[in-house]
Protein backbone atom coordinates (compact mmCIF):
# COMPACT_ATOMS: atom_id res chain seq x y z
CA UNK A 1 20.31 -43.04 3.61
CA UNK A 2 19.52 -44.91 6.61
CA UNK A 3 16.14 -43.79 7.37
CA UNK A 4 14.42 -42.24 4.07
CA UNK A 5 11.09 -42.58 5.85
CA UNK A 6 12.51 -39.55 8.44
CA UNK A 7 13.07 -37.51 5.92
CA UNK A 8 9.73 -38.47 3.79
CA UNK A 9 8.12 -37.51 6.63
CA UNK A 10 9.77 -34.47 7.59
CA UNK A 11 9.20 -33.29 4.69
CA UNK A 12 5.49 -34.23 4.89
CA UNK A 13 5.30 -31.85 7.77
CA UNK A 14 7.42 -29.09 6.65
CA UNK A 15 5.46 -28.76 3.84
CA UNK A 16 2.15 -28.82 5.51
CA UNK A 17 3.22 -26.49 8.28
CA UNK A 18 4.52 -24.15 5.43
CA UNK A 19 0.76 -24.17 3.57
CA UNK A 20 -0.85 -23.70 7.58
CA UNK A 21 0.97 -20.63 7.47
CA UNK A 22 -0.13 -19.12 3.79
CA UNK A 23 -3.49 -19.78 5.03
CA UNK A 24 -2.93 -17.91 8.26
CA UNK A 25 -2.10 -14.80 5.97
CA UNK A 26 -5.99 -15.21 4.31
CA UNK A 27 -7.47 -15.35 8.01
CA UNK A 28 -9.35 -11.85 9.51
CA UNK A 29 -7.63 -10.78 12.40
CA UNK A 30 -9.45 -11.27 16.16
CA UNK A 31 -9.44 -10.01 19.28
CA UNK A 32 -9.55 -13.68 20.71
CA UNK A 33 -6.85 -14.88 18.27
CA UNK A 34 -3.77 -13.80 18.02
CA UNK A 35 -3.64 -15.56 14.38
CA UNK A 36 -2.02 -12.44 12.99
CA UNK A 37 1.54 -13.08 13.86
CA UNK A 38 1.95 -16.00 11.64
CA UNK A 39 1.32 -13.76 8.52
CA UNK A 40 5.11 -12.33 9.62
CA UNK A 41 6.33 -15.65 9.06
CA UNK A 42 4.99 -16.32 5.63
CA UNK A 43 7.86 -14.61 4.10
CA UNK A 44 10.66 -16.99 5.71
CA UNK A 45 7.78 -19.81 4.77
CA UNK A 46 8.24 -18.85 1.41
CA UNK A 47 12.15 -18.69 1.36
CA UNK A 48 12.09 -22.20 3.18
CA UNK A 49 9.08 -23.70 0.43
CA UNK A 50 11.52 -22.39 -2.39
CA UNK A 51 14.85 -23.41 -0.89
CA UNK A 52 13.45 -26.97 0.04
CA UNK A 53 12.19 -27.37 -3.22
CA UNK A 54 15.21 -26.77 -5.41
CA UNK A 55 17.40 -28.99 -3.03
CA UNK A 56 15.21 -31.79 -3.22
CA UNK A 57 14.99 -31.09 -7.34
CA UNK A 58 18.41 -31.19 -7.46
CA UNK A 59 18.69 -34.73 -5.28
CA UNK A 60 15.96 -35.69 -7.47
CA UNK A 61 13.49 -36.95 -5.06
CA UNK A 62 9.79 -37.50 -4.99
CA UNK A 63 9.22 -35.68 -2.00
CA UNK A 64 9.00 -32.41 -4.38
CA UNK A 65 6.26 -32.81 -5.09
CA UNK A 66 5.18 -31.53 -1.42
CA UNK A 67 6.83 -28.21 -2.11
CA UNK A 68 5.71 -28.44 -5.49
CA UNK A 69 2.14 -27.98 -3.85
CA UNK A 70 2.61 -25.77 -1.29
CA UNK A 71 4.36 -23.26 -3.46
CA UNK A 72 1.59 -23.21 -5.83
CA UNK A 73 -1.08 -22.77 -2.93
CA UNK A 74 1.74 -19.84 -1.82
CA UNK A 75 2.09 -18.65 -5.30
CA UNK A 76 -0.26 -15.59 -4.62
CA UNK A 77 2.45 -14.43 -2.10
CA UNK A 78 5.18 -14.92 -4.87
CA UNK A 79 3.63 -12.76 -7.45
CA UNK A 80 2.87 -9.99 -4.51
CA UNK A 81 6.91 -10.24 -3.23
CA UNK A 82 8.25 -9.54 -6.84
CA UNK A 83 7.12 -8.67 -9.80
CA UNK A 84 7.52 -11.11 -13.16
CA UNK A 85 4.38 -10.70 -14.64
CA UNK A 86 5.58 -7.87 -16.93
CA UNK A 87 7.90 -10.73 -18.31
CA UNK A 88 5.17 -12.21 -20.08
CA UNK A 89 2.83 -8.90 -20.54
CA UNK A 90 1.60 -7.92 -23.60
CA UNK A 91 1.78 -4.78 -25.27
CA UNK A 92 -1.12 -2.07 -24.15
CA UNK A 93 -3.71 -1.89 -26.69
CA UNK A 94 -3.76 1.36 -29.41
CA UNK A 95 -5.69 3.92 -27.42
CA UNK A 96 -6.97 6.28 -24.74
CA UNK A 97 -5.21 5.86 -21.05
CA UNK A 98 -4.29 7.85 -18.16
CA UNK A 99 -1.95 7.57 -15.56
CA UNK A 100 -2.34 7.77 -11.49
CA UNK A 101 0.23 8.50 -8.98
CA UNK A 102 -0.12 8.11 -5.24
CA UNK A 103 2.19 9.17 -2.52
CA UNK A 104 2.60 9.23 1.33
CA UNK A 105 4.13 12.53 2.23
CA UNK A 106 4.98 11.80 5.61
CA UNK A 107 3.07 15.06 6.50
CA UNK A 108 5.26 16.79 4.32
CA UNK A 109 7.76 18.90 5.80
CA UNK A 110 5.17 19.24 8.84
CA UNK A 111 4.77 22.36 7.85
CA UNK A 112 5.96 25.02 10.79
CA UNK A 113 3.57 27.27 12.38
CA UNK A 114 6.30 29.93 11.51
CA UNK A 115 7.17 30.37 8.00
CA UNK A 116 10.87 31.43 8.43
CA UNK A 117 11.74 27.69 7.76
CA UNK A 118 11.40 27.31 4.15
CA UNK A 119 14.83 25.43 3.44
CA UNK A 120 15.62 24.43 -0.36
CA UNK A 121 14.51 20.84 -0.01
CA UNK A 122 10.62 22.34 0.97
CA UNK A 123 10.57 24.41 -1.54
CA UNK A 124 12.18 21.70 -4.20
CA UNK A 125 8.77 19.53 -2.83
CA UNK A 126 6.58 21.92 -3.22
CA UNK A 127 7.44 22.43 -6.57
CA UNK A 128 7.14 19.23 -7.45
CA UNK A 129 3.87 18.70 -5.82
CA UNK A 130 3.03 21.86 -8.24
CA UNK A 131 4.55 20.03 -11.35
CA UNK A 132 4.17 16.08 -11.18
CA UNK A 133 2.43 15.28 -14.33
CA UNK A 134 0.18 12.63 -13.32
CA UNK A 135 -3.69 12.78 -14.54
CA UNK A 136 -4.74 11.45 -11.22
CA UNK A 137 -2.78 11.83 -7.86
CA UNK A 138 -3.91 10.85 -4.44
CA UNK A 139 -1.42 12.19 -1.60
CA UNK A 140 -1.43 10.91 2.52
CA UNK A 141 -0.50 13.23 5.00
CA UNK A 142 -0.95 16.16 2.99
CA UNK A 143 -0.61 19.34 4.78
CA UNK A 144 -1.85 22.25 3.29
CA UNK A 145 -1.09 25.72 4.53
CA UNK A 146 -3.61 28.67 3.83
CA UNK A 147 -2.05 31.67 5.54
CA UNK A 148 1.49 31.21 3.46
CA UNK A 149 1.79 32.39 -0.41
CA UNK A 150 4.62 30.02 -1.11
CA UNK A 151 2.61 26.96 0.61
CA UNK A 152 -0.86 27.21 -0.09
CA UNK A 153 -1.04 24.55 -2.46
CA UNK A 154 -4.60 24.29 -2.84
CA UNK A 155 -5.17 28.14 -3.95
CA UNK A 156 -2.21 27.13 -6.42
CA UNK A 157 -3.78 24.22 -7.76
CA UNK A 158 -7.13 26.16 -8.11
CA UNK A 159 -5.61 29.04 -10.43
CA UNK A 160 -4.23 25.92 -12.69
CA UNK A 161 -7.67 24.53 -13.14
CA UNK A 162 -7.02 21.47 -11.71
CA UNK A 163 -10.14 19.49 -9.90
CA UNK A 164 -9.50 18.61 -6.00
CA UNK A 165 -11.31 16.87 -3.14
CA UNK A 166 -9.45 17.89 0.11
CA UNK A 167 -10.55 15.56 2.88
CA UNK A 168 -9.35 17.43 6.12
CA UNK A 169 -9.18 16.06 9.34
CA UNK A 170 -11.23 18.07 11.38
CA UNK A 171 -9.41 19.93 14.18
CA UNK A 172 -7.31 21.66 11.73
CA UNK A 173 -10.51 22.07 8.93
CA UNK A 174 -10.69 26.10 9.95
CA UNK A 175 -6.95 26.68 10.87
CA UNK A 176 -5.24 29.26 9.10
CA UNK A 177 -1.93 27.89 9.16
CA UNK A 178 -1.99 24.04 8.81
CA UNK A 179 -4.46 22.01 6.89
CA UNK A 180 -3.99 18.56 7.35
CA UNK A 181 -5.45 15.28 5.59
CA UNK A 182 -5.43 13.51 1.92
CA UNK A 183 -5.71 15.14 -1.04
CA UNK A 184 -7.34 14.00 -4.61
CA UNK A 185 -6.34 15.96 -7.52
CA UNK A 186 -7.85 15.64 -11.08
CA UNK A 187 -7.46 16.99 -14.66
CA UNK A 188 -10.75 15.61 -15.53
CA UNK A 189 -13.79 16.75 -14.15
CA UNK A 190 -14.87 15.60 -10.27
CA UNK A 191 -18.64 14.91 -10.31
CA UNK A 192 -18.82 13.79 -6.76
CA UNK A 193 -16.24 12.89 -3.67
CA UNK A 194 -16.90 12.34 0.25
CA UNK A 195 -15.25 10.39 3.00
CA UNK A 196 -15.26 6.85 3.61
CA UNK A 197 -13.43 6.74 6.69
CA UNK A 198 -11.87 9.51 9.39
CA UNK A 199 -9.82 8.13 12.42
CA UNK A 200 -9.08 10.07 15.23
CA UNK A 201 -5.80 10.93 14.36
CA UNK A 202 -6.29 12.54 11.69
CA UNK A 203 -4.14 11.49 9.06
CA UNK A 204 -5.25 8.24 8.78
CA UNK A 205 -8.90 8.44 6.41
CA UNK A 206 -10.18 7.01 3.23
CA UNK A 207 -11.61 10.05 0.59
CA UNK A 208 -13.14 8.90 -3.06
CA UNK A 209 -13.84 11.28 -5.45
CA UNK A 210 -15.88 10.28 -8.69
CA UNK A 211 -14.41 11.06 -11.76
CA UNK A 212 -15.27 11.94 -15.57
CA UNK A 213 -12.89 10.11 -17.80
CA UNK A 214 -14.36 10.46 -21.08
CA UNK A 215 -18.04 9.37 -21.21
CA UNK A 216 -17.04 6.99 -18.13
CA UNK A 217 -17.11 7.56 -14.76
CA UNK A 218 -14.46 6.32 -12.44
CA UNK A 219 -14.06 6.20 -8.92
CA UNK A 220 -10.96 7.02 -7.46
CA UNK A 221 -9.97 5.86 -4.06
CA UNK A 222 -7.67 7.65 -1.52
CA UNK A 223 -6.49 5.44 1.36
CA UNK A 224 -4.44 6.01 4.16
CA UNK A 225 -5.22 2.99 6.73
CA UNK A 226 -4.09 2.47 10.63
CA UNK A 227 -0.19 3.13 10.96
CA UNK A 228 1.76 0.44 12.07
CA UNK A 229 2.65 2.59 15.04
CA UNK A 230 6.27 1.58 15.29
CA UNK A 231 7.68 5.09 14.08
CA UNK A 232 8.64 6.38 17.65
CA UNK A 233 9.44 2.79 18.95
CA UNK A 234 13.11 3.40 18.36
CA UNK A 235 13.18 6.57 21.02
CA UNK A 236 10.44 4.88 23.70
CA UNK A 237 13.11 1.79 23.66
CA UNK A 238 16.15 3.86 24.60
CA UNK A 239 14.79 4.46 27.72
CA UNK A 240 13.45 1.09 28.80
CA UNK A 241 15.70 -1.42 30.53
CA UNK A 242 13.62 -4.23 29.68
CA UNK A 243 13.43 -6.51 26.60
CA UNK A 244 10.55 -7.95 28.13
CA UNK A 245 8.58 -4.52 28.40
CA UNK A 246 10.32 -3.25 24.65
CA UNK A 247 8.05 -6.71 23.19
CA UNK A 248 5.09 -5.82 24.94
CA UNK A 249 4.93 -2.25 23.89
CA UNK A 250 5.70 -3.74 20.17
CA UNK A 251 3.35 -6.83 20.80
CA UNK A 252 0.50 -4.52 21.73
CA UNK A 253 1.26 -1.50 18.92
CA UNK A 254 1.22 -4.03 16.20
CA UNK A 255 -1.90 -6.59 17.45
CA UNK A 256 -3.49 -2.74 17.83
CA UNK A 257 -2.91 -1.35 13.96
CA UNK A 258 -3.81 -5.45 12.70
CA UNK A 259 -7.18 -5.00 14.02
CA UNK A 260 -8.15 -1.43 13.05
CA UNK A 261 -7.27 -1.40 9.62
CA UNK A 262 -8.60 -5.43 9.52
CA UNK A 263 -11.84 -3.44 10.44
CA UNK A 264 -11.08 -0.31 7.95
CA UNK A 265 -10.54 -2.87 5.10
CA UNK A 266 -13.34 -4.97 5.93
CA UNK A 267 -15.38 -1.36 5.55
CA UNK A 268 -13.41 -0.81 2.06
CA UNK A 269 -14.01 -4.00 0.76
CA UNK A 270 -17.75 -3.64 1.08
CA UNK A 271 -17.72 0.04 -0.65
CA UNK A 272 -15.73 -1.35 -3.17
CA UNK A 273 -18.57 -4.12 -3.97
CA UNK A 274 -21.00 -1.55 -3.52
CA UNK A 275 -19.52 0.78 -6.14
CA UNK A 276 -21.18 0.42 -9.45
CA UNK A 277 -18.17 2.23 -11.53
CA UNK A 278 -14.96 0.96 -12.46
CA UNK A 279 -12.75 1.83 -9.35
CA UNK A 280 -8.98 2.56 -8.90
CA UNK A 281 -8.02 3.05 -5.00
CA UNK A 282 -4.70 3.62 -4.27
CA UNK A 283 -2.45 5.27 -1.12
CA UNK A 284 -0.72 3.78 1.62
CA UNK A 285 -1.98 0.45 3.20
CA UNK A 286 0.25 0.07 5.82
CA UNK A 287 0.59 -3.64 5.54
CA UNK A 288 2.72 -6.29 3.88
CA UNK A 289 1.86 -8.45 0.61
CA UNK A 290 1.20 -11.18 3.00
CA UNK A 291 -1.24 -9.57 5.51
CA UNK A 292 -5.22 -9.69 6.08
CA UNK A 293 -5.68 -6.63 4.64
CA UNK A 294 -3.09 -7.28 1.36
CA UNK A 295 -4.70 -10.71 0.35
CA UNK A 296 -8.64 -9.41 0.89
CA UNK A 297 -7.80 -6.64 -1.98
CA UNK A 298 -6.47 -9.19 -4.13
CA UNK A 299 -9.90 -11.04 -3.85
CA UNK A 300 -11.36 -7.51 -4.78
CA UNK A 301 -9.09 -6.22 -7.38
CA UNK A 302 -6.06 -6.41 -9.01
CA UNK A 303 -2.86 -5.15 -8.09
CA UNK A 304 -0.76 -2.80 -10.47
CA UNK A 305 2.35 -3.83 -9.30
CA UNK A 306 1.82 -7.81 -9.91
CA UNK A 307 0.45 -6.72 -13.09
CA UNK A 308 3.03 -4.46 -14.52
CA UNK A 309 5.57 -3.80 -12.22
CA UNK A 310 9.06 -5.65 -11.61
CA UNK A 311 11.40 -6.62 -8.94
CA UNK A 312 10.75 -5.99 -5.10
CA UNK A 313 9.00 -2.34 -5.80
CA UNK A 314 9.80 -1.65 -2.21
CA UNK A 315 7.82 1.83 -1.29
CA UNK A 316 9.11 2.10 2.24
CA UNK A 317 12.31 3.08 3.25
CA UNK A 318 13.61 0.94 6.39
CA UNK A 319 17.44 1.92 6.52
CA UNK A 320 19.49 2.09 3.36
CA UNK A 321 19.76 -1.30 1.94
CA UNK A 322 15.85 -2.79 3.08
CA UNK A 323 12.66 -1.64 2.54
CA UNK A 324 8.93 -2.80 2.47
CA UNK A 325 6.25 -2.39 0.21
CA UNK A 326 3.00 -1.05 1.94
CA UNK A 327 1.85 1.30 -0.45
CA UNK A 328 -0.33 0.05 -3.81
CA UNK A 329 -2.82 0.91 -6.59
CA UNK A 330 -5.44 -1.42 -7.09
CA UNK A 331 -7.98 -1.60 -9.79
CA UNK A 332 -11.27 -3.77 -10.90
CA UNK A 333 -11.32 -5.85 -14.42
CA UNK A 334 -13.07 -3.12 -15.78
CA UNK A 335 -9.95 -1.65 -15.88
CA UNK A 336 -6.62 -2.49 -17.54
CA UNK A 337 -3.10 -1.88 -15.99
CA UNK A 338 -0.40 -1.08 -19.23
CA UNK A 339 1.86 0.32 -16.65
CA UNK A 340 3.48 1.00 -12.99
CA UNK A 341 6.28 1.94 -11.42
CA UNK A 342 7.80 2.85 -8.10
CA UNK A 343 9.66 6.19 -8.24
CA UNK A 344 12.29 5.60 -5.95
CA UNK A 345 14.20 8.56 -7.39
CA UNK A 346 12.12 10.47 -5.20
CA UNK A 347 13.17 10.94 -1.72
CA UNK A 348 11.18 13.43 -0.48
CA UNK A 349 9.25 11.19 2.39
CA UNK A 350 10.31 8.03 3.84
CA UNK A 351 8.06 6.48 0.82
CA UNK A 352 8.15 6.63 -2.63
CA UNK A 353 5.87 7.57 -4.93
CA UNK A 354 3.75 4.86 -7.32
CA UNK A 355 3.22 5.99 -10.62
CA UNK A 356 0.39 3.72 -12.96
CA UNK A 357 -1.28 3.63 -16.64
CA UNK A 358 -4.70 2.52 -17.26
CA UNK A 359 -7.12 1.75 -20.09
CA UNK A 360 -10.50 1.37 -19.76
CA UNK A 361 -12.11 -1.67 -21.23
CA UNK A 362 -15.13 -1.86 -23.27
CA UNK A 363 -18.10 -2.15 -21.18
């Protein structure tokens, strides 16, 4: 090669550019900033990091050793883009343990104001709301509807004994016909639950309820944080001529969700720390493995999924072959994960359902 410095050098900067951007992923969002984006680029960082590395292995070249580092300062976004761990795991230790389930209805069915449209695959979701045999389950966008026999699901759950914190978003709170919010639901006892957080829209809240396991008590989060926004984006961009005014509108939507739920998990974080119980809090986070709000958790807890799950666990549907994975169960060291997996099986929502086992440790 005529000029191996070039290429030392290139490499010297590709690599360093690479760890710039797994930093940017650890960085709190701003106003001022616009930091943020470069967390969207950490997963084409990563495929570069890994791609450079094993060509330069292969050519046997010292310059590895560049990629060697920066994959290792990246590794955190490895383990949290697929799931090996449960390669190496242990089996669960003899004992008590429960399992946990969150899932994102998608405001389930949106329940009609008119109950003449109760089609098979409503009624096949109800039932299985009725029958999933989790301990623990925390839903988002949970409607609940009081005036209908076949949908009332809390009145249901209440003649099967089963312990429920219902946080309701407040302009439907009184409504006879459509309940709407996120739901806790316990088979051991509830000895307290309130609200962490309530957005305007509704949907979009944090609910803990504290729970009796044993002679423990364990607080169990609900989260639902800032939606990306991007849902309707699809229809708005039909009927815009311009690509320019199509990247605003998506500029703006996502720099909007970044900040609030950088602010919602900033307000999380410090309950968490504040919380003097082992704590589980699970539901859908609306961000990717390699976001603000991802990497501060991590910091915080552990994640089930890096722990005991395997492959992508995507638990977002985006067309038929891709998907992302924005929903998670986290848990404190106080706690031991012995299993999780994503029930993509289920296909009642555009998410799927995350199912978890836990042991408490000795104390």
């Amino acid at each position: 090669m005529k000029h191996p410095f070039l290429v030392r050098y290139f490499n010297i900067i590709a690599s360093i550019l690479i760890v710039l951007l797994y930093v940017a992923g650890k960085i709190s969002p701003s106003e001022k900033f616009n930091l943020w984006i470069l967390s969207f680029a950490i997963p084409f960082a990563l495929t570069a990091n890994i791609i450079l590395l094993l060509v330069l292995l292969f050519l046997r070249k010292k310059s590895t050793i560049y990629y060697v580092v920066a994959l290792f300062i990246g590794s955190p976004y490895v383990t949290g883009t697929i799931g090996l761990k449960y390669l190496f795991s242990k089996e669960s230790a003899p004992g008590f343990s429960f399992t946990a389930m969150n899932y994102n209805l998608g405001g389930y069915y949106m329940m009609p104001y008119v109950y003449k449209d109760m089609d098979s695959a409503k009624i096949a979701l109800k039932n299985w709301l009725l029958h999933s045999d989790a301990d623990i389950k925390c839903y988002q966008e949970f409607v609940n509807s009081p005036r209908s026999e076949e949908f009332n699901i809390i009145e249901q759950l209440s003649k099967d004994g089963a312990y429920f914190y219902f946080s309701q978003e407040n302009a439907t709170k009184n409504s006879e016909y459509s309940q709407e919010g996120t739901l806790i639901i316990s088979k051991f006892p509830i000895v307290s639950s309130g609200d962490l957080l309530a957005s305007e829209n509704g949907f979009n809240r944090i609910a803990y309820a504290d729970l009796l396991i044993k002679k423990d008590t364990v607080r169990i989060i609900n989260v639902h944080l800032e939606s990306m926004g991007l849902t309707n984006l699809g229809h708005h961009a039909r009927n815009l001529r311009s690509l320019k005014t199509i990247a605003v509108i998506l500029f703006s939507k996502l720099k909007n969700g970044v900040l609030v739920r950088s602010t919602q998990i900033n307000q999380l974080a410090a309950f968490i720390d504040s919380t003097p119980y082992p704590v589980i809090c699970m539901g859908d986070f609306n961000d990717l493995p390699y976001s603000y709000t991802y990497q501060l958790m991590k910091e915080k807890m552990k994640n089930s999924f890096e722990e005991s799950g395997r492959g992508f666990g995507f638990t977002y549907k985006v067309g038929r072959l891709a998907g992302l994975r924005i929903d998670n169960q986290f848990y404190t060291t106080s706690i031991r994960s012995v299993g999780f997996e994503t029930l993509d099986s289920i296909k009642f929502s555009d998410h799927f359902p995350l199912w978890g086992e836990y042991q408490l440790v000795d104390r």
